[in-house]
PDB file of N, CA and C in Angstrom:
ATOM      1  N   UNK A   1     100.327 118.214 124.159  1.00  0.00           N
ATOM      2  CA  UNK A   1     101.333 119.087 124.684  1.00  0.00           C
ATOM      3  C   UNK A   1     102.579 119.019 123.808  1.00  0.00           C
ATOM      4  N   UNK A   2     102.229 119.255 122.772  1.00  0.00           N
ATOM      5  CA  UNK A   2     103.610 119.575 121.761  1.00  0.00           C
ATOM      6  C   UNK A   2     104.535 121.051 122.084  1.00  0.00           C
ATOM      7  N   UNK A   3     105.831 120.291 121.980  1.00  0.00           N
ATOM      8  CA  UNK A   3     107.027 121.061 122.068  1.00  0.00           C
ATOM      9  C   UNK A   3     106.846 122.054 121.148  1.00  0.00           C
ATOM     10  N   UNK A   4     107.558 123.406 121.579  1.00  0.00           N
ATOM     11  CA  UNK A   4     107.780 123.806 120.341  1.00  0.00           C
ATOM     12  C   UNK A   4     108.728 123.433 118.898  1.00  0.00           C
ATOM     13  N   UNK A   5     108.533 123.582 117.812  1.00  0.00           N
ATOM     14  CA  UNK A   5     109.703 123.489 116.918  1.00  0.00           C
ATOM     15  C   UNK A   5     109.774 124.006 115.942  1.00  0.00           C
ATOM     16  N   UNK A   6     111.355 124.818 115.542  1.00  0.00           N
ATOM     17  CA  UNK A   6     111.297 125.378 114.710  1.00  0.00           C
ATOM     18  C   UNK A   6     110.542 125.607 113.418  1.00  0.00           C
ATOM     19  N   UNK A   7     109.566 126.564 112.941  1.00  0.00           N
ATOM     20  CA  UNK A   7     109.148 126.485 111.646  1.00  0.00           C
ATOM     21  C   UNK A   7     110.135 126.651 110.550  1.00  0.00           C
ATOM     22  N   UNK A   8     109.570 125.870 109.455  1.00  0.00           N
ATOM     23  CA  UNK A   8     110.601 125.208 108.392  1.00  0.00           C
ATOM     24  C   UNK A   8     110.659 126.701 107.728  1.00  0.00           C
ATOM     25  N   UNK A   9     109.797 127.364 107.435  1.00  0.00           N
ATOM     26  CA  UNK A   9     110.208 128.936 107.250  1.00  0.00           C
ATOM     27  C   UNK A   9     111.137 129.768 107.822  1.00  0.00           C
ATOM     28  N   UNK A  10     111.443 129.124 108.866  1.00  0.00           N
ATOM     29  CA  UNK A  10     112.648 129.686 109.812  1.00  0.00           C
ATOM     30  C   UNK A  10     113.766 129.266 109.332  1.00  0.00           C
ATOM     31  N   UNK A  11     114.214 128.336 108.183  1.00  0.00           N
ATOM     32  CA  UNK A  11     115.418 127.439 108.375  1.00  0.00           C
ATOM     33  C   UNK A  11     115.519 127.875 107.019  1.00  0.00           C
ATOM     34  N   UNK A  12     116.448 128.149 106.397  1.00  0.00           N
ATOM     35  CA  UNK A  12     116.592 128.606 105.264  1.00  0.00           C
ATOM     36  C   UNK A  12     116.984 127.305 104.372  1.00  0.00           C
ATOM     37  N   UNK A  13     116.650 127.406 103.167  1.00  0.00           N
ATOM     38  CA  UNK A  13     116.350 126.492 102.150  1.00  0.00           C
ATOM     39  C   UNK A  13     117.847 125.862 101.925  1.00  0.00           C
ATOM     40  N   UNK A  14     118.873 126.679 102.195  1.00  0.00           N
ATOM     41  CA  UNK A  14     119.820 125.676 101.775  1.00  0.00           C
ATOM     42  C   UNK A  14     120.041 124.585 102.744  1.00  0.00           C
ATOM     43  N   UNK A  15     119.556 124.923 104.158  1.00  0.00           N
ATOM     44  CA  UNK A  15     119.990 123.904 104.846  1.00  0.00           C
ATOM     45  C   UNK A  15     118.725 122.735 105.450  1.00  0.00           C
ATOM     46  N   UNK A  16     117.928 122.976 104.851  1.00  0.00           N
ATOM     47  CA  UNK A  16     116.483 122.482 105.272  1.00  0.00           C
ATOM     48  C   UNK A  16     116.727 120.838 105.162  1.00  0.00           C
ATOM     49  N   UNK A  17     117.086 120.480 103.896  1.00  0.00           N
ATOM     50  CA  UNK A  17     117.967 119.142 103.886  1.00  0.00           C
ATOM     51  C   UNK A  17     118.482 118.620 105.271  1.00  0.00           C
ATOM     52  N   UNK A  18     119.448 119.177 105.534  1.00  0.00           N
ATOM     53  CA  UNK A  18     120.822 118.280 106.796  1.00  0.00           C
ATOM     54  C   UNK A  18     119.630 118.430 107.647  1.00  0.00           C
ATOM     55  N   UNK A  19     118.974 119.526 108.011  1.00  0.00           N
ATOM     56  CA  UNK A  19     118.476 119.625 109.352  1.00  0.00           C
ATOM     57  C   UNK A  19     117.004 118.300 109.262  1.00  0.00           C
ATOM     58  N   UNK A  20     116.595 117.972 108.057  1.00  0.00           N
ATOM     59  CA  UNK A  20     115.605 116.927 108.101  1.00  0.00           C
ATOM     60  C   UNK A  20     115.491 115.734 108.070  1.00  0.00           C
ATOM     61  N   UNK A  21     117.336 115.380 107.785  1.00  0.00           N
ATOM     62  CA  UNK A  21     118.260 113.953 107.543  1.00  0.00           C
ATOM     63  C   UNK A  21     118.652 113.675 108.534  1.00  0.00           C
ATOM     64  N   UNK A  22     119.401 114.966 109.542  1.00  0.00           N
ATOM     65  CA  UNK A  22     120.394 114.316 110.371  1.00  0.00           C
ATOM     66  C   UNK A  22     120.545 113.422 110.939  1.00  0.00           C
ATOM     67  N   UNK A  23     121.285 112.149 111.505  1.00  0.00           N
ATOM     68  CA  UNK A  23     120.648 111.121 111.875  1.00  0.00           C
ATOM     69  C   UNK A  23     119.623 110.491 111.810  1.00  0.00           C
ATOM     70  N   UNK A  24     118.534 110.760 111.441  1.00  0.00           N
ATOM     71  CA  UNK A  24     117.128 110.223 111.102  1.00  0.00           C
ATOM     72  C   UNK A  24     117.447 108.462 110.929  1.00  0.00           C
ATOM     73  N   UNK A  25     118.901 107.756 110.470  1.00  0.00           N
ATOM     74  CA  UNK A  25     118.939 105.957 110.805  1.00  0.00           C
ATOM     75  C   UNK A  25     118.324 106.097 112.278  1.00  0.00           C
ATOM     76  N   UNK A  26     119.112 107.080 113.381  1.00  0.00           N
ATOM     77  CA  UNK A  26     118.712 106.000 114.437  1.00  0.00           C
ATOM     78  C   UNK A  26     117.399 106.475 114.954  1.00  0.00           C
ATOM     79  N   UNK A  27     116.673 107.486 114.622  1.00  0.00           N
ATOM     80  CA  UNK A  27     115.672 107.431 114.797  1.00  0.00           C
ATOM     81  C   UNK A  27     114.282 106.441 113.873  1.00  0.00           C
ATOM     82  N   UNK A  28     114.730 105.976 113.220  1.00  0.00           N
ATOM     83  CA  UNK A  28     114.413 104.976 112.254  1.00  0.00           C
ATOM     84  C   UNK A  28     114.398 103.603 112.558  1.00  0.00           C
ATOM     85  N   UNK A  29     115.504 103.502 113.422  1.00  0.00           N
ATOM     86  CA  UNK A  29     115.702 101.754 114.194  1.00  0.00           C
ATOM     87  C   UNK A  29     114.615 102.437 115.490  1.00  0.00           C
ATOM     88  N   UNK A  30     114.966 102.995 116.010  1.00  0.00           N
ATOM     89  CA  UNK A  30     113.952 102.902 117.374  1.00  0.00           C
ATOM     90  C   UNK A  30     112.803 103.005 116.623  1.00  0.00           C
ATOM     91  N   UNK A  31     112.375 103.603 116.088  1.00  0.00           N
ATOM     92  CA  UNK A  31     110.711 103.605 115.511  1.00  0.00           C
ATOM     93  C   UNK A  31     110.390 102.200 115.087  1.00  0.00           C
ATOM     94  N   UNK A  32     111.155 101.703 114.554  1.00  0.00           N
ATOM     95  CA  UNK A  32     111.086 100.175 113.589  1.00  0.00           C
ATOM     96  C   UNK A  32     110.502  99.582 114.526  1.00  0.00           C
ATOM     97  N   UNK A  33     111.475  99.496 116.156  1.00  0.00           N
ATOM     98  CA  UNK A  33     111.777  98.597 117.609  1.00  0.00           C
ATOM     99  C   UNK A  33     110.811  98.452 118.139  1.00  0.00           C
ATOM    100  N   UNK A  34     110.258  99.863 118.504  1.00  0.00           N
ATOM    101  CA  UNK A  34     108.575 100.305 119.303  1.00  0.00           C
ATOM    102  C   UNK A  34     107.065  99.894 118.187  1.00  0.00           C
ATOM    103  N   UNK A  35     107.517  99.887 116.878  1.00  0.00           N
ATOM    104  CA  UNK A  35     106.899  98.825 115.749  1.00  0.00           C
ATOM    105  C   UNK A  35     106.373  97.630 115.995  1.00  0.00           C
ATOM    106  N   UNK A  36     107.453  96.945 116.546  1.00  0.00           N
ATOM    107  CA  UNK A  36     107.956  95.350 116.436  1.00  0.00           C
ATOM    108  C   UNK A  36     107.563  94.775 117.496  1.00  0.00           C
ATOM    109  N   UNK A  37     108.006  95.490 119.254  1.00  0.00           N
ATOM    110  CA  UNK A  37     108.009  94.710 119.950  1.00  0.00           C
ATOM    111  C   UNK A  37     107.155  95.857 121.178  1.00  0.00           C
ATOM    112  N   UNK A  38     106.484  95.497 121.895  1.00  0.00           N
ATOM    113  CA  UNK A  38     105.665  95.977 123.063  1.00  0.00           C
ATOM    114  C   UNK A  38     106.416  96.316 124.040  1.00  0.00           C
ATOM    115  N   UNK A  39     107.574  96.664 124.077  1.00  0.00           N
ATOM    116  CA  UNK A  39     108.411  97.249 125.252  1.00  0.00           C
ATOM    117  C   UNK A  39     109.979  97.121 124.481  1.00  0.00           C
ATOM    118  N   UNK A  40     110.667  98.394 124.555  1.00  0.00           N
ATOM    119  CA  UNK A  40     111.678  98.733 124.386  1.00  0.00           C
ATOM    120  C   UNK A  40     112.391  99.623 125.287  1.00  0.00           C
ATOM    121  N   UNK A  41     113.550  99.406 125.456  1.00  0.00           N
ATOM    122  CA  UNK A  41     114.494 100.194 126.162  1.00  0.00           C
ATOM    123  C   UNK A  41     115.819 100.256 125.711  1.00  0.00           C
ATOM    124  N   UNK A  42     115.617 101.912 125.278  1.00  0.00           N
ATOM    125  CA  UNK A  42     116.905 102.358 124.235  1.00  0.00           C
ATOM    126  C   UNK A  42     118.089 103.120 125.425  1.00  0.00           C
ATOM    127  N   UNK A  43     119.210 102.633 125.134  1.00  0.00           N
ATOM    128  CA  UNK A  43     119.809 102.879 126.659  1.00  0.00           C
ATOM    129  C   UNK A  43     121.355 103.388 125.887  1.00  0.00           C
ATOM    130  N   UNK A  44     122.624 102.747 126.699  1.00  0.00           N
ATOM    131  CA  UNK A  44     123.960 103.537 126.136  1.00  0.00           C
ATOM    132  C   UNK A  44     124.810 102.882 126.684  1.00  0.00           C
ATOM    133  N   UNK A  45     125.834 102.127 126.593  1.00  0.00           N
ATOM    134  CA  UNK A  45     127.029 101.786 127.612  1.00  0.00           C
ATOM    135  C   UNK A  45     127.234 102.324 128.752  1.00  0.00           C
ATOM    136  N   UNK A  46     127.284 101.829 129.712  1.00  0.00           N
ATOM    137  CA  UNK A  46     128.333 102.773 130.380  1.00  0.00           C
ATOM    138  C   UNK A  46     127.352 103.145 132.002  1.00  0.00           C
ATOM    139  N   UNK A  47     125.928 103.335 131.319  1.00  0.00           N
ATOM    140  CA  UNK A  47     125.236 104.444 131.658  1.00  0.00           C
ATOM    141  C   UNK A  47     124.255 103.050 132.741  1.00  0.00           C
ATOM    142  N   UNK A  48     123.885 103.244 134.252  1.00  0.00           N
ATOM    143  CA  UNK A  48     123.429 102.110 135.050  1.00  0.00           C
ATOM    144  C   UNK A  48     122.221 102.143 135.085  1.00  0.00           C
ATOM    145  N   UNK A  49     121.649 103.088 134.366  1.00  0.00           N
ATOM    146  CA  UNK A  49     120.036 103.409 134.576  1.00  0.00           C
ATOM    147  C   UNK A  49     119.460 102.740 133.148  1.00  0.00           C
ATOM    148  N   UNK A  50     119.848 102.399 131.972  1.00  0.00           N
ATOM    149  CA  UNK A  50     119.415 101.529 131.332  1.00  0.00           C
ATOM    150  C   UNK A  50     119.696 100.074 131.853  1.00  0.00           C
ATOM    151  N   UNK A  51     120.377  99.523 132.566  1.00  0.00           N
ATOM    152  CA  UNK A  51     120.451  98.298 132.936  1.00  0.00           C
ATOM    153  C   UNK A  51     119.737  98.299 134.162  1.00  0.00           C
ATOM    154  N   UNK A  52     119.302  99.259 135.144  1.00  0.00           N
ATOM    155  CA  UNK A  52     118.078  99.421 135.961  1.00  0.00           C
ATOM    156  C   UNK A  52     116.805  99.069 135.472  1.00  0.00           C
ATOM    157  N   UNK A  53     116.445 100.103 134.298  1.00  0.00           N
ATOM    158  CA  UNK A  53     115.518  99.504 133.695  1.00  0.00           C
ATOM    159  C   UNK A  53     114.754  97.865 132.851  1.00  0.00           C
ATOM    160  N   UNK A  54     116.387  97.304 132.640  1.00  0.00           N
ATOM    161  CA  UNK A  54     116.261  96.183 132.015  1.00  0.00           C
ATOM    162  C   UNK A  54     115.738  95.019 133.391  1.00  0.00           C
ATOM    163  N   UNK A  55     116.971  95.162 134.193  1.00  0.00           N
ATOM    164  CA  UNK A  55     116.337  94.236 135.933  1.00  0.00           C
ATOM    165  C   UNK A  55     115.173  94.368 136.415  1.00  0.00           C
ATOM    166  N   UNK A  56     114.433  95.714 135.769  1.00  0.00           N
ATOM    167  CA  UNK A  56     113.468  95.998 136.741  1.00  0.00           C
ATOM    168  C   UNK A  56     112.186  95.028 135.411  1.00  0.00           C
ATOM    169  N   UNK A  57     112.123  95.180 134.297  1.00  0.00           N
ATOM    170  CA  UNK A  57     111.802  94.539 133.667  1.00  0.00           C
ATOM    171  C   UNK A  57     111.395  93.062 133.807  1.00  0.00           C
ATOM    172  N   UNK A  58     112.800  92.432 133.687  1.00  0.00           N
ATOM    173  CA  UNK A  58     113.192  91.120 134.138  1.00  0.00           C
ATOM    174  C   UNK A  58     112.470  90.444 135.005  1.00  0.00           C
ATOM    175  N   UNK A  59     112.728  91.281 136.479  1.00  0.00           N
ATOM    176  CA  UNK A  59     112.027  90.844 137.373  1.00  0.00           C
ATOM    177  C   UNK A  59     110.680  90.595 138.024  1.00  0.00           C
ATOM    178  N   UNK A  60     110.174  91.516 136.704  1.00  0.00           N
ATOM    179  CA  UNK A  60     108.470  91.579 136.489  1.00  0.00           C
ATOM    180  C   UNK A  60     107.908  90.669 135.271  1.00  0.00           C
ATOM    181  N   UNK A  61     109.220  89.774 134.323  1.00  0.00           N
ATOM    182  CA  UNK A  61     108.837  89.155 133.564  1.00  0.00           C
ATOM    183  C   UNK A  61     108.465  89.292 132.536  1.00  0.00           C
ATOM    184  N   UNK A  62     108.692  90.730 132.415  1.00  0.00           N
ATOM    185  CA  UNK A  62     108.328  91.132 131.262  1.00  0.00           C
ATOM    186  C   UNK A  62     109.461  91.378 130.363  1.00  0.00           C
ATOM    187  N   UNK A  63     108.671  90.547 128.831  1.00  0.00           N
ATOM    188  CA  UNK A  63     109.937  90.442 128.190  1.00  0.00           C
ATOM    189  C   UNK A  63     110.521  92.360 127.283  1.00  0.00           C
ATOM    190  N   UNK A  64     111.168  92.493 127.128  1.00  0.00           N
ATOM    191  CA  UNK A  64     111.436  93.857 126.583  1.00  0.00           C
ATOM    192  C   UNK A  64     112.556  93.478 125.139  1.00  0.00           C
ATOM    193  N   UNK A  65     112.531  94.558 124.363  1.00  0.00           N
ATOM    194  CA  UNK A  65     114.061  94.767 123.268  1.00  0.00           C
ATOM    195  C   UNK A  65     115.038  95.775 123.932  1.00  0.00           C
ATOM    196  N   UNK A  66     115.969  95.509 123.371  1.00  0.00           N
ATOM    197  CA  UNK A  66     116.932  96.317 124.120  1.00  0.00           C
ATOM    198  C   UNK A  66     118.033  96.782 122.830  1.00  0.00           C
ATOM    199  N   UNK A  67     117.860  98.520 122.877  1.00  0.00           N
ATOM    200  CA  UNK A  67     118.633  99.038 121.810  1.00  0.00           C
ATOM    201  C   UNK A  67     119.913  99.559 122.632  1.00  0.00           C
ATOM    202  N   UNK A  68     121.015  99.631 122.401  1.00  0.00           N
ATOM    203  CA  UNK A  68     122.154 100.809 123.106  1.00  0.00           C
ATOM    204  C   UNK A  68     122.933 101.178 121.990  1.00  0.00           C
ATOM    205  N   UNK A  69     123.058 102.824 122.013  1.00  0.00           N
ATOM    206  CA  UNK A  69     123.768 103.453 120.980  1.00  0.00           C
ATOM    207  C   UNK A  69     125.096 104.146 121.451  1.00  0.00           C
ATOM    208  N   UNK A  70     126.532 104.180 121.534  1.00  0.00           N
ATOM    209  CA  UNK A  70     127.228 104.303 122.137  1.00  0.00           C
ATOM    210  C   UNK A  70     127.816 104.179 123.543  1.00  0.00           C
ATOM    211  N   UNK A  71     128.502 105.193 124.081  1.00  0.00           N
ATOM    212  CA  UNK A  71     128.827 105.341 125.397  1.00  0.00           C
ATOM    213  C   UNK A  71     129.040 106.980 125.562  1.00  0.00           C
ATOM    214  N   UNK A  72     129.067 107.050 126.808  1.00  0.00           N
ATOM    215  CA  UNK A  72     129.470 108.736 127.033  1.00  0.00           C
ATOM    216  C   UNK A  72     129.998 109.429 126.321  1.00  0.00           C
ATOM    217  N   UNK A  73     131.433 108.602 125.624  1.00  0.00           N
ATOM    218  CA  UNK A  73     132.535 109.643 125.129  1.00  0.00           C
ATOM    219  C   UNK A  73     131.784 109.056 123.935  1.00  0.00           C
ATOM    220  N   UNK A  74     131.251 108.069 123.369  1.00  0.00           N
ATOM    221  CA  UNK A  74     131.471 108.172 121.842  1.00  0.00           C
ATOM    222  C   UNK A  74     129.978 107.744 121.660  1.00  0.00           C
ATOM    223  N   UNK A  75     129.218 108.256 120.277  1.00  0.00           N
ATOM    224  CA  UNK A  75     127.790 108.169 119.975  1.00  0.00           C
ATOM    225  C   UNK A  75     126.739 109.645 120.310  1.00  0.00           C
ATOM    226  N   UNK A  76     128.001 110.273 121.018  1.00  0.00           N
ATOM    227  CA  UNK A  76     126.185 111.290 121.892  1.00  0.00           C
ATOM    228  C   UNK A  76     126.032 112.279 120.296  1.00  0.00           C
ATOM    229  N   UNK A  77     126.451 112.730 119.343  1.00  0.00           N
ATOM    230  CA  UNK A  77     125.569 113.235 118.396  1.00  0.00           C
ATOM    231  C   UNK A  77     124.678 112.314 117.882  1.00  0.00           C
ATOM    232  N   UNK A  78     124.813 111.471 117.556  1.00  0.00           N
ATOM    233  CA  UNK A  78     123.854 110.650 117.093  1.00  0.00           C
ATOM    234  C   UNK A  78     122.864 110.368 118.340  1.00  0.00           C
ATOM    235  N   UNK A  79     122.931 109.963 119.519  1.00  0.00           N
ATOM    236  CA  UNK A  79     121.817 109.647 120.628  1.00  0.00           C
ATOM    237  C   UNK A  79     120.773 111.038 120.478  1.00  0.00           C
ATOM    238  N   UNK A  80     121.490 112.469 120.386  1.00  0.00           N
ATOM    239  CA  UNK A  80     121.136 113.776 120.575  1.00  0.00           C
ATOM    240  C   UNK A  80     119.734 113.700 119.356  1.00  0.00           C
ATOM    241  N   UNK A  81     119.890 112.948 118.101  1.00  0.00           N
ATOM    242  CA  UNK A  81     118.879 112.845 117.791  1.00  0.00           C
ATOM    243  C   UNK A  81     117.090 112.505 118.002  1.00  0.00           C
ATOM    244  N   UNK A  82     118.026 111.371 119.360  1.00  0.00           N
ATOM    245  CA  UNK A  82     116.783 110.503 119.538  1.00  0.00           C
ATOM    246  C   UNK A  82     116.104 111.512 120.733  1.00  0.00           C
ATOM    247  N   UNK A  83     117.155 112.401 121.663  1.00  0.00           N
ATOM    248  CA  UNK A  83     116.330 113.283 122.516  1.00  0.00           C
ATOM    249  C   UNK A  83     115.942 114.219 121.677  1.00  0.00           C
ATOM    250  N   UNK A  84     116.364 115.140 120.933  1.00  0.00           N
ATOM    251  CA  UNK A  84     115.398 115.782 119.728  1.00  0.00           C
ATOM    252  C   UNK A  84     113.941 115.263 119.423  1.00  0.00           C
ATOM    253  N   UNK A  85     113.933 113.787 119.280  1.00  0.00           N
ATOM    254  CA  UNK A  85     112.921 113.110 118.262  1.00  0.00           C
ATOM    255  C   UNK A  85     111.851 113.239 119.339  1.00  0.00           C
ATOM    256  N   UNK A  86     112.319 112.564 120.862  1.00  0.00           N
ATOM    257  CA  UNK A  86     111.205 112.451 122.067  1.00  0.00           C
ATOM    258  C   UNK A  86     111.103 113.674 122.957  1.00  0.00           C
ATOM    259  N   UNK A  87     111.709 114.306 122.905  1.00  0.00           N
ATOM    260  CA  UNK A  87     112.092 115.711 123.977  1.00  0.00           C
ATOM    261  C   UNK A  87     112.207 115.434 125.465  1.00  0.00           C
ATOM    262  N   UNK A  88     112.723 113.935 125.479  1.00  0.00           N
ATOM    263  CA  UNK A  88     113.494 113.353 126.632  1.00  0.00           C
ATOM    264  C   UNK A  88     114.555 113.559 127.023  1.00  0.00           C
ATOM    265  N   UNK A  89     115.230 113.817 127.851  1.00  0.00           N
ATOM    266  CA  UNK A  89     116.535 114.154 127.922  1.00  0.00           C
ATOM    267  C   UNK A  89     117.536 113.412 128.630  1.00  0.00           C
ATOM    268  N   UNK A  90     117.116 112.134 128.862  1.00  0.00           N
ATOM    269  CA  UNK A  90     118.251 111.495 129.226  1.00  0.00           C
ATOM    270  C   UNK A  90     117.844 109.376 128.706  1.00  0.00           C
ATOM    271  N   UNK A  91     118.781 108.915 129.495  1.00  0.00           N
ATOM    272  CA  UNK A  91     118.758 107.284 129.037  1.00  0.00           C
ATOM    273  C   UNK A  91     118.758 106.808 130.368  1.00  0.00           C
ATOM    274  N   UNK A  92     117.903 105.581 130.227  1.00  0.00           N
ATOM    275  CA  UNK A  92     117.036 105.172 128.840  1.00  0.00           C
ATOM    276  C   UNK A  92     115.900 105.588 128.545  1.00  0.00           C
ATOM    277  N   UNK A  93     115.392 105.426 127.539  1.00  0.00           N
ATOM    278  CA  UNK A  93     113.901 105.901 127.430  1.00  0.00           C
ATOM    279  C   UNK A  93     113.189 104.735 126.986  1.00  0.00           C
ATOM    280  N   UNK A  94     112.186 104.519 127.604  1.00  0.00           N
ATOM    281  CA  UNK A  94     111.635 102.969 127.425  1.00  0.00           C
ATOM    282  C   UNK A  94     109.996 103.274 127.145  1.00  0.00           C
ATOM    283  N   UNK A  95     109.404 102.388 125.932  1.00  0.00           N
ATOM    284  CA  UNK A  95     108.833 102.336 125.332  1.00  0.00           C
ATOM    285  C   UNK A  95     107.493 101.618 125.483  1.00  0.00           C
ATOM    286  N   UNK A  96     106.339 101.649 125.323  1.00  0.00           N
ATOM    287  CA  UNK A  96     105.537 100.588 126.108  1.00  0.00           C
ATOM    288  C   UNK A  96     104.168 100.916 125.181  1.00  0.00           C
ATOM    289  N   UNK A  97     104.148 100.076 124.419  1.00  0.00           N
ATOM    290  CA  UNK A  97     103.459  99.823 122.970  1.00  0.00           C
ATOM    291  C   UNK A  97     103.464 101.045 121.992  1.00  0.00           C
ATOM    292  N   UNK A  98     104.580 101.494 122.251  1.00  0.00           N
ATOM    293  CA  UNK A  98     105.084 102.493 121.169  1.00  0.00           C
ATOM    294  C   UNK A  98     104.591 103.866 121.811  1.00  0.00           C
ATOM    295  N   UNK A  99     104.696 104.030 123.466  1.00  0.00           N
ATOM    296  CA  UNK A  99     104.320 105.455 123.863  1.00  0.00           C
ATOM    297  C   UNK A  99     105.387 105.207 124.902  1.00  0.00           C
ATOM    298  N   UNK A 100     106.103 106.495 124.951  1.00  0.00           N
ATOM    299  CA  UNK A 100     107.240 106.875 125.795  1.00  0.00           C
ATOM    300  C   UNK A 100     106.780 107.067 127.277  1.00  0.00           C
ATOM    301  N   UNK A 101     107.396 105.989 127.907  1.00  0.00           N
ATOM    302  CA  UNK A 101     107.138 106.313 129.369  1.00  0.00           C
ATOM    303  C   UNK A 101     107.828 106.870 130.287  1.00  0.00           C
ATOM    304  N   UNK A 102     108.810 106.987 130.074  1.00  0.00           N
ATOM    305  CA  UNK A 102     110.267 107.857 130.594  1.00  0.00           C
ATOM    306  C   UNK A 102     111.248 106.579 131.139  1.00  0.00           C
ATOM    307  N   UNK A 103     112.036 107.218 132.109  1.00  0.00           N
ATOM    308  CA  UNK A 103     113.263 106.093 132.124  1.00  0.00           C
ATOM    309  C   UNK A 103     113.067 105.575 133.129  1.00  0.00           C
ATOM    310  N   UNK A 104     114.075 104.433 133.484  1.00  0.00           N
ATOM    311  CA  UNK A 104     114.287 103.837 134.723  1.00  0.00           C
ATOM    312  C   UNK A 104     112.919 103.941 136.376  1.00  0.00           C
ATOM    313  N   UNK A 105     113.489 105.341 136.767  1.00  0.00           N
ATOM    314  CA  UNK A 105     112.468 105.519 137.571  1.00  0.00           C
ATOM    315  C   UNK A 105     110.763 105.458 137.426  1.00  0.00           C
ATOM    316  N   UNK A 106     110.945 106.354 136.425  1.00  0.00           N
ATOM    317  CA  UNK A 106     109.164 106.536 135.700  1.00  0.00           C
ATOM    318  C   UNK A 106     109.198 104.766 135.415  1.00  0.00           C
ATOM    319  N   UNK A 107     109.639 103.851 134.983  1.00  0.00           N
ATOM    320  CA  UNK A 107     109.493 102.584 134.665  1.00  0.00           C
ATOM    321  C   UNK A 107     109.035 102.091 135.689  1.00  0.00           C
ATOM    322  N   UNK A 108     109.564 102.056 136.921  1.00  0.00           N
ATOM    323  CA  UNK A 108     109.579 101.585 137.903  1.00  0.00           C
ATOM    324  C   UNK A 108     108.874 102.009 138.606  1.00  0.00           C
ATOM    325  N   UNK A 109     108.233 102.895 138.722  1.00  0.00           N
ATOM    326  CA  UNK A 109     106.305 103.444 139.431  1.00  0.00           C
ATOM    327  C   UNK A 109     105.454 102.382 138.509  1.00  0.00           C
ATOM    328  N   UNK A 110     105.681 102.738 137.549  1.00  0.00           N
ATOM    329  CA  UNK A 110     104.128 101.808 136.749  1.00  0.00           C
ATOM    330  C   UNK A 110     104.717 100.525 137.070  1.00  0.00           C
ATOM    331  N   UNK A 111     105.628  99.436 137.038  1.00  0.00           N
ATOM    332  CA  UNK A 111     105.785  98.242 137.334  1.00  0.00           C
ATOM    333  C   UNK A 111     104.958  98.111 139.128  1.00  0.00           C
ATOM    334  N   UNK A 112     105.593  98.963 140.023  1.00  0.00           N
ATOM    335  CA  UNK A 112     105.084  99.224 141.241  1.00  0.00           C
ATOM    336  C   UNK A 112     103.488  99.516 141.507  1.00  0.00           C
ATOM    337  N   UNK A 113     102.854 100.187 140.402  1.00  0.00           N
ATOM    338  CA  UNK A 113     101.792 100.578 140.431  1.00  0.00           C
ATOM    339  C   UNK A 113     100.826  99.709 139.441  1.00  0.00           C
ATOM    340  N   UNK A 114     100.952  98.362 139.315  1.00  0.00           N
ATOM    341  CA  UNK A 114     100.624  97.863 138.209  1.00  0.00           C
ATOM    342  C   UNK A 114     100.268  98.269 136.926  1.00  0.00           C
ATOM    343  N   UNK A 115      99.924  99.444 136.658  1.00  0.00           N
ATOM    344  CA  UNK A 115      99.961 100.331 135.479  1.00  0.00           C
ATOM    345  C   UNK A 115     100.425  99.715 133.878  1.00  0.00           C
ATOM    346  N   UNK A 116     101.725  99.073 134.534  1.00  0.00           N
ATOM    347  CA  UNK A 116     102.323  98.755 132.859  1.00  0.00           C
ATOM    348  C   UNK A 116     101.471  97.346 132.417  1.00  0.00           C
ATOM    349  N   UNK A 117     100.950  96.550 133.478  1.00  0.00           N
ATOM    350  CA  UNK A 117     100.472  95.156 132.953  1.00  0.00           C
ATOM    351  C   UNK A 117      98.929  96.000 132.510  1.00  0.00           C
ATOM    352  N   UNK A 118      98.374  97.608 132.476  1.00  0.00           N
ATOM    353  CA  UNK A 118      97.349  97.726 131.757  1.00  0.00           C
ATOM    354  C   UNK A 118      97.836  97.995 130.312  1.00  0.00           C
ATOM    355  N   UNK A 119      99.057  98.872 130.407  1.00  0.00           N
ATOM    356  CA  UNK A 119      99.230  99.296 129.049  1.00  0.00           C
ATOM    357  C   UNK A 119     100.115  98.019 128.199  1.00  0.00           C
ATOM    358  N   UNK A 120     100.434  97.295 128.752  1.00  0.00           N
ATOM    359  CA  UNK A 120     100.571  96.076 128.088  1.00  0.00           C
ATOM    360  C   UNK A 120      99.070  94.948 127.364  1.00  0.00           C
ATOM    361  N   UNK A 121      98.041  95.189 128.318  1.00  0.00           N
ATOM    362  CA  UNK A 121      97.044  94.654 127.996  1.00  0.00           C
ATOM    363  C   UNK A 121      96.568  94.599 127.161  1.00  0.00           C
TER     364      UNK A 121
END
C-alpha cells in the first residue's frame, strides 16, 4: 500500500537536488536507530505521547532507543521530514525491528495484545 509520490519527471531538474537532500541527516539517524536496535521511539519535547510510549515500554520491560528531535516551536521542518519519509503524521512513531507500528496508542494494543513479544521474537 504505497503512498503516492511525486514522479521525479514532475519536479523539474533544477530543483530535483534540494527536494532529494532535504533533511535526509535525520532521516538517516532514524534509519541507522531501527538498524541498530529492535525497538525505537522517535518522539519530540514537549509532546506526552512519546513519553507514553516510553512507560508503556518500560513497564513491559522492554528495552527500547529513544530519539527526540526538537519541540513544538523549534525542529518541526526537520521532524516534517521524518513524516514525509513514513507517511505518519504525528509523534512518536515507534519502531519494532525496523517496521513502523504507529504511536503510543497503536504501541499499546500490541503490548496489550501480546503481539509485540511476537514481532520481537
Amino acid at each position: 500500500m504505497p503512498r503516492p509520490v511525486l514522479e521525479e519527471s514532475a519536479i523539474h531538474p533544477a530543483i530535483r537536488s534540494q527536494v532529494a537532500t532535504l533533511h535526509t541527516d535525520i532521516v538517516q539517524q532514524v534509519q541507522a536507530a531501527i538498524a541498530r536496535h529492535p525497538v525505537v521511539v522517535v518522539g519530540m519535547a514537549g509532546n506526552p505521547f512519546p513519553k507514553r510510549a516510553r512507560r508503556a515500554l518500560d513497564a513491559a520491560g522492554i528495552a527500547h532507543h529513544d530519539l527526540d528531535y526538537g519541540s513544538y516551536v523549534s525542529g518541526w521542518r526537520r521532524r516534517n521530514a521524518l513524516k514525509m519519509w513514513t507517511g505518519w503524521p504525528t509523534f512518536p512513531m515507534v519502531f519494532v525491528r525496523g517496521q513502523l507500528v504507529g504511536g503510543a496508542s497503536d504501541l499499546r494494543a500490541l503490548i496489550d495484545s501480546g503481539e509485540i513479544r511476537r514481532l520481537l521474537g
